[in-house]
PDB file of N, CA and C in Angstrom:
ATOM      1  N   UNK A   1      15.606  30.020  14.298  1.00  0.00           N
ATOM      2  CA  UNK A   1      14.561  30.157  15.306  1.00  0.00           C
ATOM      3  C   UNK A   1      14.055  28.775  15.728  1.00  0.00           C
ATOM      4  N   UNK A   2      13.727  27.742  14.954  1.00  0.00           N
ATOM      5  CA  UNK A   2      13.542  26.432  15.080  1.00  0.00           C
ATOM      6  C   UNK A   2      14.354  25.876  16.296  1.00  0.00           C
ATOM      7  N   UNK A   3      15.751  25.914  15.865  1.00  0.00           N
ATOM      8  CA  UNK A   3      16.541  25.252  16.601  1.00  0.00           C
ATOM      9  C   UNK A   3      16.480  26.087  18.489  1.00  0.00           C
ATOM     10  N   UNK A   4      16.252  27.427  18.128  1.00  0.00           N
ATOM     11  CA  UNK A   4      15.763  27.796  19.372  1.00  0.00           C
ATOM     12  C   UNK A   4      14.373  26.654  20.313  1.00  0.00           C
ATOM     13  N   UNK A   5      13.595  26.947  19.646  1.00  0.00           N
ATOM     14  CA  UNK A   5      12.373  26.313  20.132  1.00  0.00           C
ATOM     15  C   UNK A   5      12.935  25.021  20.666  1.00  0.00           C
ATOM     16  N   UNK A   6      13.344  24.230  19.913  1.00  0.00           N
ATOM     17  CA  UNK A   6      14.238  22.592  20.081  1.00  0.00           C
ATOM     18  C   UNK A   6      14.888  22.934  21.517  1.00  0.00           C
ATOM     19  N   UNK A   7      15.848  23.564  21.196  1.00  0.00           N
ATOM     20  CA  UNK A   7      16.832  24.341  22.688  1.00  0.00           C
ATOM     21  C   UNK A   7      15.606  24.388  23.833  1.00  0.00           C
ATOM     22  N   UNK A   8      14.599  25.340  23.812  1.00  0.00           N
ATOM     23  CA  UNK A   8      13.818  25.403  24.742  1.00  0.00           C
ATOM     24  C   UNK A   8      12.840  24.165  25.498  1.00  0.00           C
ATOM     25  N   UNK A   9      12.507  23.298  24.182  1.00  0.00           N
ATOM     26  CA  UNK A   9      12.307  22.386  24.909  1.00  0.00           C
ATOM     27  C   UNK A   9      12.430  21.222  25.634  1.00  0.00           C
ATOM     28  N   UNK A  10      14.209  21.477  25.126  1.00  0.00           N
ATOM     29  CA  UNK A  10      14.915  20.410  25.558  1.00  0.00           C
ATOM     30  C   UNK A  10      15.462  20.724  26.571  1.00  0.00           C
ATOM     31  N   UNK A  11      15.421  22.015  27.263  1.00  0.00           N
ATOM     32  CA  UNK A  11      16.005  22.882  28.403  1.00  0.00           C
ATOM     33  C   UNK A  11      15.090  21.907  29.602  1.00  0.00           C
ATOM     34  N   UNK A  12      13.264  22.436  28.970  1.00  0.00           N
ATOM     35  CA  UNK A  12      12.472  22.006  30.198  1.00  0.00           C
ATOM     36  C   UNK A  12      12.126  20.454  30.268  1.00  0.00           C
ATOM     37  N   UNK A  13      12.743  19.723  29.434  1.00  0.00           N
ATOM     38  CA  UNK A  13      13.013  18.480  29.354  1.00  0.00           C
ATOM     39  C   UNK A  13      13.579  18.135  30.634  1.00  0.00           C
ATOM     40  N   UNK A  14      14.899  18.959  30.322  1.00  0.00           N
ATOM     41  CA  UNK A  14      16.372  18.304  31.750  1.00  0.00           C
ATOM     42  C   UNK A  14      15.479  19.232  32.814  1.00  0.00           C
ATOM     43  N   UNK A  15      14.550  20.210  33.159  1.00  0.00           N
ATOM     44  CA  UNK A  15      14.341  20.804  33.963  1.00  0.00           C
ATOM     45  C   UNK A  15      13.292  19.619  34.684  1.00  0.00           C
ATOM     46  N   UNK A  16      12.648  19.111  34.015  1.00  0.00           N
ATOM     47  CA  UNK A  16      11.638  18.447  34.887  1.00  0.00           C
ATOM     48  C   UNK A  16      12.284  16.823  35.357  1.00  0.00           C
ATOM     49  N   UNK A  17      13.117  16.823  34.319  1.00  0.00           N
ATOM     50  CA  UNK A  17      14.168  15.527  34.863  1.00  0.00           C
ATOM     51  C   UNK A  17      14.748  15.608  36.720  1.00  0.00           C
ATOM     52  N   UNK A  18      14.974  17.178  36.536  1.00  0.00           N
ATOM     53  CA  UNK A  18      16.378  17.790  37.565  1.00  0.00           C
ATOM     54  C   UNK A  18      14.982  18.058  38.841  1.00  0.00           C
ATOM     55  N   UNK A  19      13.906  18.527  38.983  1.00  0.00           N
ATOM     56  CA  UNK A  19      12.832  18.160  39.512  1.00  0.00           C
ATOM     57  C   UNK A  19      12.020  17.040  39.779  1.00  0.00           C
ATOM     58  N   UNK A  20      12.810  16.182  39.468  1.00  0.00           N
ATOM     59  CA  UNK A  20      11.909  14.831  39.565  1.00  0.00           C
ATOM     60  C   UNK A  20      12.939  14.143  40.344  1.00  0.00           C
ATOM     61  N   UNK A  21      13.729  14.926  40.485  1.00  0.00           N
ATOM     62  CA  UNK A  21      15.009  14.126  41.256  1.00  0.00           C
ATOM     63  C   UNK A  21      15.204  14.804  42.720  1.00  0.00           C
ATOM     64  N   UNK A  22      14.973  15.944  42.984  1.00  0.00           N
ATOM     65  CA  UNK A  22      14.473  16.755  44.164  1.00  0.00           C
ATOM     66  C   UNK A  22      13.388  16.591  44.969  1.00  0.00           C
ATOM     67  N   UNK A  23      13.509  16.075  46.187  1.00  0.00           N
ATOM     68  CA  UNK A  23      12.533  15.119  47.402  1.00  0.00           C
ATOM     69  C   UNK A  23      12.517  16.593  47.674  1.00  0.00           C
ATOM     70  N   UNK A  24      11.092  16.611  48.543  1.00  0.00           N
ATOM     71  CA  UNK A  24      11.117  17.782  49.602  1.00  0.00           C
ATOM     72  C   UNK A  24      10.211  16.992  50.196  1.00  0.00           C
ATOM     73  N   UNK A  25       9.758  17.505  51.626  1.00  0.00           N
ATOM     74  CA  UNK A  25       8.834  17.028  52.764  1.00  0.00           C
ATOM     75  C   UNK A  25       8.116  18.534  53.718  1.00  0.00           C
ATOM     76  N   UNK A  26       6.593  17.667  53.635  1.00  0.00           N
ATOM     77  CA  UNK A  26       5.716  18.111  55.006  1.00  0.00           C
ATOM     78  C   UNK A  26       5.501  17.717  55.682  1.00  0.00           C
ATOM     79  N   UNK A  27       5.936  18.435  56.686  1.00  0.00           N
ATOM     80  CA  UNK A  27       6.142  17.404  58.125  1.00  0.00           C
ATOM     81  C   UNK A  27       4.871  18.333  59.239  1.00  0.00           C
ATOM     82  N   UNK A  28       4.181  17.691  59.912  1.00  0.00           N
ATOM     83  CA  UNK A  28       3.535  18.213  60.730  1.00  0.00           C
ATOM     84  C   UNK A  28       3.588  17.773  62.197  1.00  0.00           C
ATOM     85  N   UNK A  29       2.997  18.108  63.321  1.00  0.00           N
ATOM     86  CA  UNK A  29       3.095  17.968  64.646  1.00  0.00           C
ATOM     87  C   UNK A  29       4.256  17.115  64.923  1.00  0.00           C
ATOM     88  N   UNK A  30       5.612  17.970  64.383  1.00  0.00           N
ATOM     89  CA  UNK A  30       6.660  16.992  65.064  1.00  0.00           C
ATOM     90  C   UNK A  30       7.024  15.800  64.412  1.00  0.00           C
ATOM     91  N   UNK A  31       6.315  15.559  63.042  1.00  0.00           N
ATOM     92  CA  UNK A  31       6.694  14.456  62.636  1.00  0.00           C
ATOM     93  C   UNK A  31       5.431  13.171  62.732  1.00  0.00           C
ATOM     94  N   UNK A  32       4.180  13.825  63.045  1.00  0.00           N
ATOM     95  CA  UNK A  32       3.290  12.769  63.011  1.00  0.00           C
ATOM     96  C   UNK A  32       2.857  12.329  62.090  1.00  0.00           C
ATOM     97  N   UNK A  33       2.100  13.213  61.006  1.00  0.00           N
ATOM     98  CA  UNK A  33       2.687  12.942  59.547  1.00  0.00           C
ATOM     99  C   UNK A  33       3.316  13.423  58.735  1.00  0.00           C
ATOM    100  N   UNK A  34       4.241  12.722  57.637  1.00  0.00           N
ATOM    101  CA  UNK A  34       5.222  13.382  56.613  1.00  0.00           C
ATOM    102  C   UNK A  34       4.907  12.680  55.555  1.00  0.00           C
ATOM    103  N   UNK A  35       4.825  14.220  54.405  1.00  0.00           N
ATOM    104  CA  UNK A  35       4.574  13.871  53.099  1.00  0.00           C
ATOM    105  C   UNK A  35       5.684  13.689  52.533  1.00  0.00           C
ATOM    106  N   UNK A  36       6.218  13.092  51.481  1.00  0.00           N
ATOM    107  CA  UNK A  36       7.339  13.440  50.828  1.00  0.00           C
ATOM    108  C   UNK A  36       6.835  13.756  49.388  1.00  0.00           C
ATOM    109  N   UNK A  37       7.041  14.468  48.534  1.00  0.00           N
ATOM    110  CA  UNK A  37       7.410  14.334  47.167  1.00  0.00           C
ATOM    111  C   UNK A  37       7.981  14.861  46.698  1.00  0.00           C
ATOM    112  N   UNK A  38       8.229  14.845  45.405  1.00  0.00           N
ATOM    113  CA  UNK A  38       9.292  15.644  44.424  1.00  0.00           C
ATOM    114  C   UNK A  38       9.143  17.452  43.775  1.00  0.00           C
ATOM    115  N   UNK A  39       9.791  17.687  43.317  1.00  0.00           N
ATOM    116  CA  UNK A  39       9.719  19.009  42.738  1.00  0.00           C
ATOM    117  C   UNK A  39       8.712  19.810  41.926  1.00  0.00           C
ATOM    118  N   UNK A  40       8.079  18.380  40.955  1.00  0.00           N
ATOM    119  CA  UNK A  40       7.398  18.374  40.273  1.00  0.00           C
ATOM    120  C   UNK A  40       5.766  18.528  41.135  1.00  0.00           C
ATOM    121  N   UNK A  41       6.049  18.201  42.269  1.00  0.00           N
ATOM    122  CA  UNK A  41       4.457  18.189  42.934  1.00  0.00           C
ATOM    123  C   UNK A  41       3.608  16.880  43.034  1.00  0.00           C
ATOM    124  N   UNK A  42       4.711  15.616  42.751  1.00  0.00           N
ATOM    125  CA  UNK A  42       4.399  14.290  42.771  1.00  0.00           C
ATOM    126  C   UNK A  42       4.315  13.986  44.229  1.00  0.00           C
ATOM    127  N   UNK A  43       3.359  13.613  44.870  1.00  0.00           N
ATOM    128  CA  UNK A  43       3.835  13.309  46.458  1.00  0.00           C
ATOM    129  C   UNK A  43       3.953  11.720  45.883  1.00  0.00           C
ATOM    130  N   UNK A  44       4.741  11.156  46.920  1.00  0.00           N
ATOM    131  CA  UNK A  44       6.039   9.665  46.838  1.00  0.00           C
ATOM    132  C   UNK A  44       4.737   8.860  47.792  1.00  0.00           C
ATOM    133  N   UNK A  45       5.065  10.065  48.842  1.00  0.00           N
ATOM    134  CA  UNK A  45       4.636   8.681  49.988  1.00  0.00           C
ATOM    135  C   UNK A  45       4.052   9.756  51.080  1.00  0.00           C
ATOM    136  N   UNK A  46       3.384   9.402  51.861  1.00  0.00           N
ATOM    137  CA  UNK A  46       2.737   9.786  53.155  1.00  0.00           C
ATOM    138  C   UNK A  46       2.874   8.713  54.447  1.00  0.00           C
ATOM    139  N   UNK A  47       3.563   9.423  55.529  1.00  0.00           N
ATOM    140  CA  UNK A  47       3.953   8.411  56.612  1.00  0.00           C
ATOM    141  C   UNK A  47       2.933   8.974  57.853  1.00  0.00           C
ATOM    142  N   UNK A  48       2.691   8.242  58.679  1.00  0.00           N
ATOM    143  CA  UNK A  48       1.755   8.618  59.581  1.00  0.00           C
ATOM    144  C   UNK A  48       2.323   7.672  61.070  1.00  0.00           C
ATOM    145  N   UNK A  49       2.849   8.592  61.911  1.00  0.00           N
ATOM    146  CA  UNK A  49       3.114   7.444  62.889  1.00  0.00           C
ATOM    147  C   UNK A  49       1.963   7.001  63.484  1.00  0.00           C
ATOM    148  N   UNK A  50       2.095   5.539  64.120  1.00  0.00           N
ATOM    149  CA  UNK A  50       1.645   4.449  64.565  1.00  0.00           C
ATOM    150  C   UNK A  50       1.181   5.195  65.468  1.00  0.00           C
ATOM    151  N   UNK A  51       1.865   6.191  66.738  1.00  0.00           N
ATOM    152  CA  UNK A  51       1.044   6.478  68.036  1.00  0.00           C
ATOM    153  C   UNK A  51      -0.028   7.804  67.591  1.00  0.00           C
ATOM    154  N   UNK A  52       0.241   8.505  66.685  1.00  0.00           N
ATOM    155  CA  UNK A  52      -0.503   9.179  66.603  1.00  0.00           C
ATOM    156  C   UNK A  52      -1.774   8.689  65.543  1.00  0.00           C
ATOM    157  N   UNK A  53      -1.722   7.744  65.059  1.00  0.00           N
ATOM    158  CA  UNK A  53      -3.026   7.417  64.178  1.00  0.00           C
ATOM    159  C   UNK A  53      -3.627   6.159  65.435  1.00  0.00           C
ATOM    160  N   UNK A  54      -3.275   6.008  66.365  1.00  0.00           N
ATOM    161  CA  UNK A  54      -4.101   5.112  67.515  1.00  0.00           C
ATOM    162  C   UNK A  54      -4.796   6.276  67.751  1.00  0.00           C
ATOM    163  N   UNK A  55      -4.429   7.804  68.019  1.00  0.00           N
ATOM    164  CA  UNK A  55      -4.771   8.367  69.212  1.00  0.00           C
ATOM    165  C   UNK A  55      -5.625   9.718  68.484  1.00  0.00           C
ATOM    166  N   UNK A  56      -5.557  10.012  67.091  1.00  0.00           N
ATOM    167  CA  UNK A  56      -5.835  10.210  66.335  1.00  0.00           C
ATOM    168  C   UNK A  56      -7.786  10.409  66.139  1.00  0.00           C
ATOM    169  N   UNK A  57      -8.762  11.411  66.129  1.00  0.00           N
ATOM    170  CA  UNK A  57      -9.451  11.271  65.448  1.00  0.00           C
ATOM    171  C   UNK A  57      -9.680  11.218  63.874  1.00  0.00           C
ATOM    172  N   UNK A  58     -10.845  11.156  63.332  1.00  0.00           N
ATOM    173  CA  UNK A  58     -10.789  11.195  61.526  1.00  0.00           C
ATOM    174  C   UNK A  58     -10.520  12.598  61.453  1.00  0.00           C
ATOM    175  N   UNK A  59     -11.177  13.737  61.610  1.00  0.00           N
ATOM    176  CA  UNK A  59     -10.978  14.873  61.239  1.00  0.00           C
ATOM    177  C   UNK A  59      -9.361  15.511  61.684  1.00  0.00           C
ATOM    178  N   UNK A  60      -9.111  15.338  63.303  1.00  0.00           N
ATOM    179  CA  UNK A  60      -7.562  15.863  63.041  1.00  0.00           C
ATOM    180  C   UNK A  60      -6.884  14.990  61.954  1.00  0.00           C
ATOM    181  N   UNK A  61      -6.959  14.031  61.721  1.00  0.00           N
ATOM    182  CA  UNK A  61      -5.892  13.238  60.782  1.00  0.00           C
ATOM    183  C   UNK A  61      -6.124  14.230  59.409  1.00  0.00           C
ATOM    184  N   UNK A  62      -7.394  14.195  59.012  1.00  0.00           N
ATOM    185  CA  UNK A  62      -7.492  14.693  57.487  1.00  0.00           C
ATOM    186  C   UNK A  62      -7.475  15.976  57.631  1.00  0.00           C
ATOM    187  N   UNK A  63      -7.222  17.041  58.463  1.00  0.00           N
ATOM    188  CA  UNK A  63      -6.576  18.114  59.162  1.00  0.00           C
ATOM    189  C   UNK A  63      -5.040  18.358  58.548  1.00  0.00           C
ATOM    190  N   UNK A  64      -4.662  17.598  59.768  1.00  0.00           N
ATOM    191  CA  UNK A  64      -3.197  17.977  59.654  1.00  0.00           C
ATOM    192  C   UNK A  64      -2.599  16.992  58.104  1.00  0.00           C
ATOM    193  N   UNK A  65      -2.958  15.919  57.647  1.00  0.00           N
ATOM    194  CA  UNK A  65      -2.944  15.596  56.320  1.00  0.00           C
ATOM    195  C   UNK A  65      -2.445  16.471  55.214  1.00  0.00           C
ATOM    196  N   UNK A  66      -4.172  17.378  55.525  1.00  0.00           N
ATOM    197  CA  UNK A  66      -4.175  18.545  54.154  1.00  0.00           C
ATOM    198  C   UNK A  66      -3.119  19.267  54.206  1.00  0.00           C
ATOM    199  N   UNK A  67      -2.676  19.686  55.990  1.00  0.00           N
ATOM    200  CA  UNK A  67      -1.733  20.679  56.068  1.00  0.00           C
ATOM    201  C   UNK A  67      -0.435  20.204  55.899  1.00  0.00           C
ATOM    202  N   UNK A  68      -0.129  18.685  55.628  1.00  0.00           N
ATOM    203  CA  UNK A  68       1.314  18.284  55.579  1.00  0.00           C
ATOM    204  C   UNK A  68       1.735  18.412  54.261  1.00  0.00           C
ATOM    205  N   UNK A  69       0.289  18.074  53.321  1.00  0.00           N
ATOM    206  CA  UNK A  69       0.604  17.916  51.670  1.00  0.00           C
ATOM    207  C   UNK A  69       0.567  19.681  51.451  1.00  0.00           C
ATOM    208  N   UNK A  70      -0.458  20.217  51.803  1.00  0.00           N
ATOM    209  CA  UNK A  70       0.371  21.570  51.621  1.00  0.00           C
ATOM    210  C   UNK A  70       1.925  21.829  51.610  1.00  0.00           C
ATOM    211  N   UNK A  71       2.248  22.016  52.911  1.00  0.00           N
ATOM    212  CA  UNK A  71       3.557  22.259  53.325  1.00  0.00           C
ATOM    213  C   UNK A  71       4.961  21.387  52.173  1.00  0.00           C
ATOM    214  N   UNK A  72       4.467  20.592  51.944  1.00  0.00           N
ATOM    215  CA  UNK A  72       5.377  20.105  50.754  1.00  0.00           C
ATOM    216  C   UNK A  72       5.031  20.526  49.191  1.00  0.00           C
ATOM    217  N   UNK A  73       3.906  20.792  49.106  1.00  0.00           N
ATOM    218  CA  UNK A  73       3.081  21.366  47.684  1.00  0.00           C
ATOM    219  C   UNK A  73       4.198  23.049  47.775  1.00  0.00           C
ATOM    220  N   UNK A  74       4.044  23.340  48.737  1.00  0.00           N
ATOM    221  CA  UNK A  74       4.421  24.708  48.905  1.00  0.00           C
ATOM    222  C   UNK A  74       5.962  24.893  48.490  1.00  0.00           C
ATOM    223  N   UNK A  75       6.954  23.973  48.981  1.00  0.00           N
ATOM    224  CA  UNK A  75       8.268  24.202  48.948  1.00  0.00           C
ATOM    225  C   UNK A  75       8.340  23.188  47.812  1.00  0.00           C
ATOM    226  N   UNK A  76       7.737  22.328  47.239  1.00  0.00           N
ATOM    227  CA  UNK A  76       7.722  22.173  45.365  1.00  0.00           C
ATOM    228  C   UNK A  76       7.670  23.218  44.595  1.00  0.00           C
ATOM    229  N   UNK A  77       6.807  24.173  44.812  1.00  0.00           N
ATOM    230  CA  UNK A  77       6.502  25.439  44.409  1.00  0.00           C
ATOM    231  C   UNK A  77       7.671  26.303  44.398  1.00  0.00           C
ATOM    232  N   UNK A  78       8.232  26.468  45.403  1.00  0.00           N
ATOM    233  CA  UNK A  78       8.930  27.427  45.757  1.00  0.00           C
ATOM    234  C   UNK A  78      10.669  26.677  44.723  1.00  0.00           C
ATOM    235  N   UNK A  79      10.580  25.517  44.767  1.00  0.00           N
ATOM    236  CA  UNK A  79      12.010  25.130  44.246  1.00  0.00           C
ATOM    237  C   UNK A  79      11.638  24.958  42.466  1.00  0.00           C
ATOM    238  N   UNK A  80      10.624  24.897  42.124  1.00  0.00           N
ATOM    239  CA  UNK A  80       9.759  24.946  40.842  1.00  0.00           C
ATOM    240  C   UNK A  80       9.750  26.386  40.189  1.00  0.00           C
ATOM    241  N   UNK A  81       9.758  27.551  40.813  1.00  0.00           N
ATOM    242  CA  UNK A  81       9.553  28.730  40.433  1.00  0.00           C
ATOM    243  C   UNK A  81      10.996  29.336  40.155  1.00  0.00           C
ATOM    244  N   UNK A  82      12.215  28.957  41.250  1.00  0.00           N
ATOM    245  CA  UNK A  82      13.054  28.984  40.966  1.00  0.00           C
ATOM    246  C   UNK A  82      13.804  28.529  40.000  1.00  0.00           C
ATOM    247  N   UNK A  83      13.733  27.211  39.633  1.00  0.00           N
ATOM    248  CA  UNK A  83      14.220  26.783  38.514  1.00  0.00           C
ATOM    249  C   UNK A  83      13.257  27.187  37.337  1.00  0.00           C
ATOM    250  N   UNK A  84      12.573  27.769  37.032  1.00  0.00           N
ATOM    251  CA  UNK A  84      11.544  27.863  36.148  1.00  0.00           C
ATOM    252  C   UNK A  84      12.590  29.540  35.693  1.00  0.00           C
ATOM    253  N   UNK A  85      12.818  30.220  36.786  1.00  0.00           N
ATOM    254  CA  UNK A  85      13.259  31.793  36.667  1.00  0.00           C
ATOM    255  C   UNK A  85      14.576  31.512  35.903  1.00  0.00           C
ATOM    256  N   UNK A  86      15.615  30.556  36.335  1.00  0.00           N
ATOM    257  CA  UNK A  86      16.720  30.220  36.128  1.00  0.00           C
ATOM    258  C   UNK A  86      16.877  30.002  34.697  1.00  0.00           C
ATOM    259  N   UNK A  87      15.486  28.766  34.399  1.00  0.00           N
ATOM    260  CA  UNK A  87      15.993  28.648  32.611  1.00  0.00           C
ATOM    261  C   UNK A  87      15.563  29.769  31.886  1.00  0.00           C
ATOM    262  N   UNK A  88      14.285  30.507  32.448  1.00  0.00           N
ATOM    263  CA  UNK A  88      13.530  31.612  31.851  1.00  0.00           C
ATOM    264  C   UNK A  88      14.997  32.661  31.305  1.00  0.00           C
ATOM    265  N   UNK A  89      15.830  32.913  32.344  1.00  0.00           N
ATOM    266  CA  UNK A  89      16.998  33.746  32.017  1.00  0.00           C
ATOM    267  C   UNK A  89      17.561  33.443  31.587  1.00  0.00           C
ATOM    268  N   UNK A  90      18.257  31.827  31.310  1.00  0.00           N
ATOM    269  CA  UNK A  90      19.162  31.493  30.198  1.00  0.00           C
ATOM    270  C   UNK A  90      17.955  31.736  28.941  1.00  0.00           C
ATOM    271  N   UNK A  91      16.977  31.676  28.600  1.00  0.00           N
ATOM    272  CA  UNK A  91      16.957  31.307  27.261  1.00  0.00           C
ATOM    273  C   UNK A  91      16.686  32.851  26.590  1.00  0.00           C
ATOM    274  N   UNK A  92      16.219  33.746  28.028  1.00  0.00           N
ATOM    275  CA  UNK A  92      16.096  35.025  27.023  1.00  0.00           C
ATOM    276  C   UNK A  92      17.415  35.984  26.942  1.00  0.00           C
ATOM    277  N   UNK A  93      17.962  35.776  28.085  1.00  0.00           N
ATOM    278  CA  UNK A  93      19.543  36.086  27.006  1.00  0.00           C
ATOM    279  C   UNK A  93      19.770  35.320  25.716  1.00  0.00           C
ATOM    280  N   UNK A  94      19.726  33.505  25.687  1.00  0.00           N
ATOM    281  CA  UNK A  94      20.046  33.700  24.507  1.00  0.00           C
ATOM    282  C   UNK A  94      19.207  33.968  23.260  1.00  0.00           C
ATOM    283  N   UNK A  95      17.730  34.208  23.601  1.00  0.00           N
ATOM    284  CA  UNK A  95      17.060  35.140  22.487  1.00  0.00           C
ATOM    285  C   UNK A  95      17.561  36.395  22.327  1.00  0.00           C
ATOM    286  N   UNK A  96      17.708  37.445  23.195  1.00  0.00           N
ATOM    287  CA  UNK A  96      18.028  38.889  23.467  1.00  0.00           C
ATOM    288  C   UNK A  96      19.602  38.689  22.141  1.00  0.00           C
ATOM    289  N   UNK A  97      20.042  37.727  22.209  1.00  0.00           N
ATOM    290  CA  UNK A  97      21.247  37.775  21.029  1.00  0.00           C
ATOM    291  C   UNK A  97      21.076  37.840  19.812  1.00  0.00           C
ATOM    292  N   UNK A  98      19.544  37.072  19.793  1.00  0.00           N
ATOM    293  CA  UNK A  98      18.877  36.492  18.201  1.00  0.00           C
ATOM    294  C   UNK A  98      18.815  38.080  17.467  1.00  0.00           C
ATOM    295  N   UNK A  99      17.921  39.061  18.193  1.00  0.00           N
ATOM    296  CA  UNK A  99      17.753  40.674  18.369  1.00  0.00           C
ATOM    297  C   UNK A  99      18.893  41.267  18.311  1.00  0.00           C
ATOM    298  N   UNK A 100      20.092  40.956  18.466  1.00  0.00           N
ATOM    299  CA  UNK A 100      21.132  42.047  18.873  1.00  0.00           C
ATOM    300  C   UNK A 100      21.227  42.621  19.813  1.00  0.00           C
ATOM    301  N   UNK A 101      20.909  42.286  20.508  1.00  0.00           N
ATOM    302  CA  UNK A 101      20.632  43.165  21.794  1.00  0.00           C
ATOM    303  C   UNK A 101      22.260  42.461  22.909  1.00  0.00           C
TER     304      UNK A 101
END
């Protein structure tokens, strides 16, 4: 059973490795700003073009902002849950063996 546990946490070891290596992006109005970050829900970087932060008030900026880091929070999520389901099923098959089952 030990060596299970070890197994498991060495599974979500390479899992957050294999997520930390997966970019995703929120992109808003076309590209005015884009978030990037990783799988894990790390945002990298935030880009903001030049014509739209001239033309830009404070509130649309911290507007569409919230809504860019969303939009990438969201599809972290979504590639996070998946791989989360993926090891969830390798490891309880190989518990379901420990059982006989």
């Amino acid at each position: 059973m030990f060596d299970k546990i070890l197994e498991a946490q060495q599974k979500a070891g390479e899992m957050k490795k294999r997520l930390d290596g997966i970019t995703v992006t929120g992109a808003v109005e076309g590209g005015k700003i884009t978030v990037t970050a990783n799988a894990n829900k790390v945002v990298q970087s935030i880009v903001i073009s030049d014509e739209f932060l001239r033309e830009a008030d404070k509130d649309e900026l911290e507007e569409l902002l919230v809504t860019a880091v969303n939009k990438a929070m969201e599809q972290a999520d979504n590639i996070n849950q998946s791989e989360m389901a993926a090891m969830t099923k390798n490891m309880f098959g190989d518990l379901g063996g420990m059982f006989g089952q």
